[in-house]
Protein backbone atom coordinates (compact mmCIF):
# COMPACT_ATOMS: atom_id res chain seq x y z
CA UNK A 1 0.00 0.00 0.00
CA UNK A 2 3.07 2.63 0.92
CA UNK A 3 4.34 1.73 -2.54
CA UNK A 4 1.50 2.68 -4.20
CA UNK A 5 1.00 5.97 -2.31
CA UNK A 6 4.42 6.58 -3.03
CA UNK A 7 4.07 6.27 -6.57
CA UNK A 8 1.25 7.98 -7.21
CA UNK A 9 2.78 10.92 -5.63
CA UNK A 10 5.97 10.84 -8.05
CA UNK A 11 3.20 10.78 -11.04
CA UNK A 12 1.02 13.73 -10.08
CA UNK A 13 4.07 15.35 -9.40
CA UNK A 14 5.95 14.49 -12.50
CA UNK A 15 2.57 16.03 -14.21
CA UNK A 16 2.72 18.98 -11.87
CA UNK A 17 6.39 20.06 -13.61
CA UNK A 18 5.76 19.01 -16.58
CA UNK A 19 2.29 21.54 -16.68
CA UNK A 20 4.38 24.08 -14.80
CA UNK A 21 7.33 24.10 -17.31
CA UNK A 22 5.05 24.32 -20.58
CA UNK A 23 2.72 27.27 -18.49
CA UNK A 24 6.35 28.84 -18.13
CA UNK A 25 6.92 28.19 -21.73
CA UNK A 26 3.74 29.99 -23.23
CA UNK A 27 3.84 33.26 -20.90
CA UNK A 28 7.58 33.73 -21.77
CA UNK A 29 6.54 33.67 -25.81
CA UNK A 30 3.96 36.16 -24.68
CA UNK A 31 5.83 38.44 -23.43
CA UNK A 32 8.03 38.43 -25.81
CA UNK A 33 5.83 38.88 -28.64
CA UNK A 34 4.49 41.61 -26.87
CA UNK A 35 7.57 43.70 -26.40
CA UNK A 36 8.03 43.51 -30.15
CA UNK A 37 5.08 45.66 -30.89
CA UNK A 38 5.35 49.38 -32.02
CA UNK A 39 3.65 52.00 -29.44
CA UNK A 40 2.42 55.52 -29.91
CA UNK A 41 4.89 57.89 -28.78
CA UNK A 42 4.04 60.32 -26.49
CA UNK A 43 7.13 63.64 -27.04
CA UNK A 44 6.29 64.82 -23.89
CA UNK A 45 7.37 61.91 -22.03
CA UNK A 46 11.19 62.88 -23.42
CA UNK A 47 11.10 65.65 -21.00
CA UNK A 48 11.65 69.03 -21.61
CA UNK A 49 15.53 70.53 -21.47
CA UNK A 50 16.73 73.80 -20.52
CA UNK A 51 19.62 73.63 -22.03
CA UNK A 52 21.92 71.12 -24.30
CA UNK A 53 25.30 71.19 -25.82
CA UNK A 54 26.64 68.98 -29.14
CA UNK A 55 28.87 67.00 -27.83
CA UNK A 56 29.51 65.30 -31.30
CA UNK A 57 28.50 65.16 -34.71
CA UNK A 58 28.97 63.71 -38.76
CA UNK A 59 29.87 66.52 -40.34
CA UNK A 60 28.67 64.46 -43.64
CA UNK A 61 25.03 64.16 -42.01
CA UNK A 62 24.71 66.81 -40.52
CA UNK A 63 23.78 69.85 -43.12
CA UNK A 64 22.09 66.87 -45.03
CA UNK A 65 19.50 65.92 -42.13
CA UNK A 66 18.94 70.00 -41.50
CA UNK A 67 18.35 70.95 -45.08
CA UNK A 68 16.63 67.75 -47.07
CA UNK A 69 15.96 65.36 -44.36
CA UNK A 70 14.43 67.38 -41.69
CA UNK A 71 10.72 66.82 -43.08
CA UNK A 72 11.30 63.03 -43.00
CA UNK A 73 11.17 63.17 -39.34
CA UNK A 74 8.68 66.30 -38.55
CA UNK A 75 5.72 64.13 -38.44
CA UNK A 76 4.98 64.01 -34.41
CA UNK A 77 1.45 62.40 -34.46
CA UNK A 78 1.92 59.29 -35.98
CA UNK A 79 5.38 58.50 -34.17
CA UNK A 80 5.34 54.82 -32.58
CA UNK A 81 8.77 53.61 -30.83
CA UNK A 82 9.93 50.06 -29.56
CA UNK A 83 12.69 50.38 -26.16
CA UNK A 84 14.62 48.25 -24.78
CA UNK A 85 15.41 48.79 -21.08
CA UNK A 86 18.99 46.77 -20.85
CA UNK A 87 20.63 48.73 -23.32
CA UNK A 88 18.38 51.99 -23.01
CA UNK A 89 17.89 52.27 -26.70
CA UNK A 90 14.70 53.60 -28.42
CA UNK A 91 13.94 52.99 -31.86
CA UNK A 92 11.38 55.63 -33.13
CA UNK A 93 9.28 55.00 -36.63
CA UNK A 94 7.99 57.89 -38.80
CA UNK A 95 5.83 57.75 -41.23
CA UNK A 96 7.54 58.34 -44.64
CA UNK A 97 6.37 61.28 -46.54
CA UNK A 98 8.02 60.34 -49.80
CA UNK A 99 7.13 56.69 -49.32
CA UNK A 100 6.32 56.20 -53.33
CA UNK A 101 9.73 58.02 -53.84
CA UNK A 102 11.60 55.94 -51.67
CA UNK A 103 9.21 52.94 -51.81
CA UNK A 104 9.10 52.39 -47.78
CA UNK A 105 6.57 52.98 -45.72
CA UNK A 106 8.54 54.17 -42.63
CA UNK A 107 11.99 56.12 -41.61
CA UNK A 108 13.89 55.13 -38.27
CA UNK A 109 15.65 57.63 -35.60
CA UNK A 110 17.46 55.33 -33.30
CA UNK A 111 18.48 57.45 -29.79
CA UNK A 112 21.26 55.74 -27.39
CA UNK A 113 20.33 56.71 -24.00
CA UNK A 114 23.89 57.28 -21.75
CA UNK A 115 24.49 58.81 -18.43
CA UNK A 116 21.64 59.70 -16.21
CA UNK A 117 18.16 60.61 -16.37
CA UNK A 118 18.53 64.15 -15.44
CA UNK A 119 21.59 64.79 -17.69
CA UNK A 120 21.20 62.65 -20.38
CA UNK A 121 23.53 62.22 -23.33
CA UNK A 122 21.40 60.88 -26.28
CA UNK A 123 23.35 59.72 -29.16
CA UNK A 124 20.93 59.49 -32.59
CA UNK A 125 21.40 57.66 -35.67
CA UNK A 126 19.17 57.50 -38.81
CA UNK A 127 17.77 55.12 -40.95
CA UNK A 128 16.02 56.18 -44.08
CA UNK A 129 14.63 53.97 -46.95
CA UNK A 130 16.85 51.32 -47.63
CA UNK A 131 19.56 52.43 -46.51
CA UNK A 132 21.69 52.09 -43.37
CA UNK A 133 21.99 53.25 -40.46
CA UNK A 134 23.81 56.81 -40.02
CA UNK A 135 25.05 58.36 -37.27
CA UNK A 136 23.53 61.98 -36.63
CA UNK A 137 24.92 63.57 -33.69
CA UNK A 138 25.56 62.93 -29.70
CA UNK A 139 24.12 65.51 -27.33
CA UNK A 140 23.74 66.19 -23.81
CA UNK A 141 20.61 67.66 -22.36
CA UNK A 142 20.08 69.25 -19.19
CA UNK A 143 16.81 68.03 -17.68
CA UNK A 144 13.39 70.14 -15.78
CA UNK A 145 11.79 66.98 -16.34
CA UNK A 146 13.59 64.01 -15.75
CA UNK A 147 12.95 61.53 -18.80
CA UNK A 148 11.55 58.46 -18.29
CA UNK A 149 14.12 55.99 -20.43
């Protein structure tokens, strides 16, 4: 009678891990898919700065994305973004105004959060069309609002 008691309980419990390790299996895809999904960006949760100094730039880039490039990335309703927390990187999507030009229906902004939340150096790259990515500039901001990232 002990021996059957006995195992019964190894079965129920083998069943018991097995259940818990495939419920452990299906929330962890989940979650996962669900951090790959674009959300709407909010600008005012970048904070606002009272001041901020270059700290670097591509001197290549950097009259192209003021003069041509600009209107690629003035479109601030339809802004979604993806972060990720470990390496404090946020990967902003704009719609593309010349999307039959450049046959793509979004351009990228990639910013590199460094430093602190209060002083923030935010390095941003650029990704439009087909091509890849370019870096922009690095700058460091002087916070009211801390940022959230």
């Amino acid at each position: 009678m002990n021996l059957l008691v006995t195992r019964q309980h190894r079965i129920t419990l083998k069943w018991l891990l097995m259940l818990a390790f495939f419920s452990l299996l299906v929330l962890v895809q989940t979650s996962a898919s669900a951090s790959t999904n674009w959300k709407h960006l909010d600008m005012n949760s970048l904070g606002y700065a009272t001041k901020q100094k270059v700290l670097q730039y591509n001197s290549v880039n950097w009259g192209e994305f003021e003069d041509d490039r600009q209107d690629l990335f003035k479109d601030t309703k339809h802004v979604e973004y993806k972060y990720t927390k470990h390496s404090r990187t946020m990967v902003m999507r704009y719609k593309n105004p010349q999307r039959y030009y450049l046959k793509t229906k979004y351009n990228y902004r990639k910013l590199i959060f460094r430093h602190g939340h209060k002083t923030p150096i935010i390095t941003y790259y650029m990704k439009v069309g087909h091509d890849k990515w370019e870096f922009v500039n690095t700058i460091q901001f002087w916070m009211t609002k801390p940022i959230r990232y």
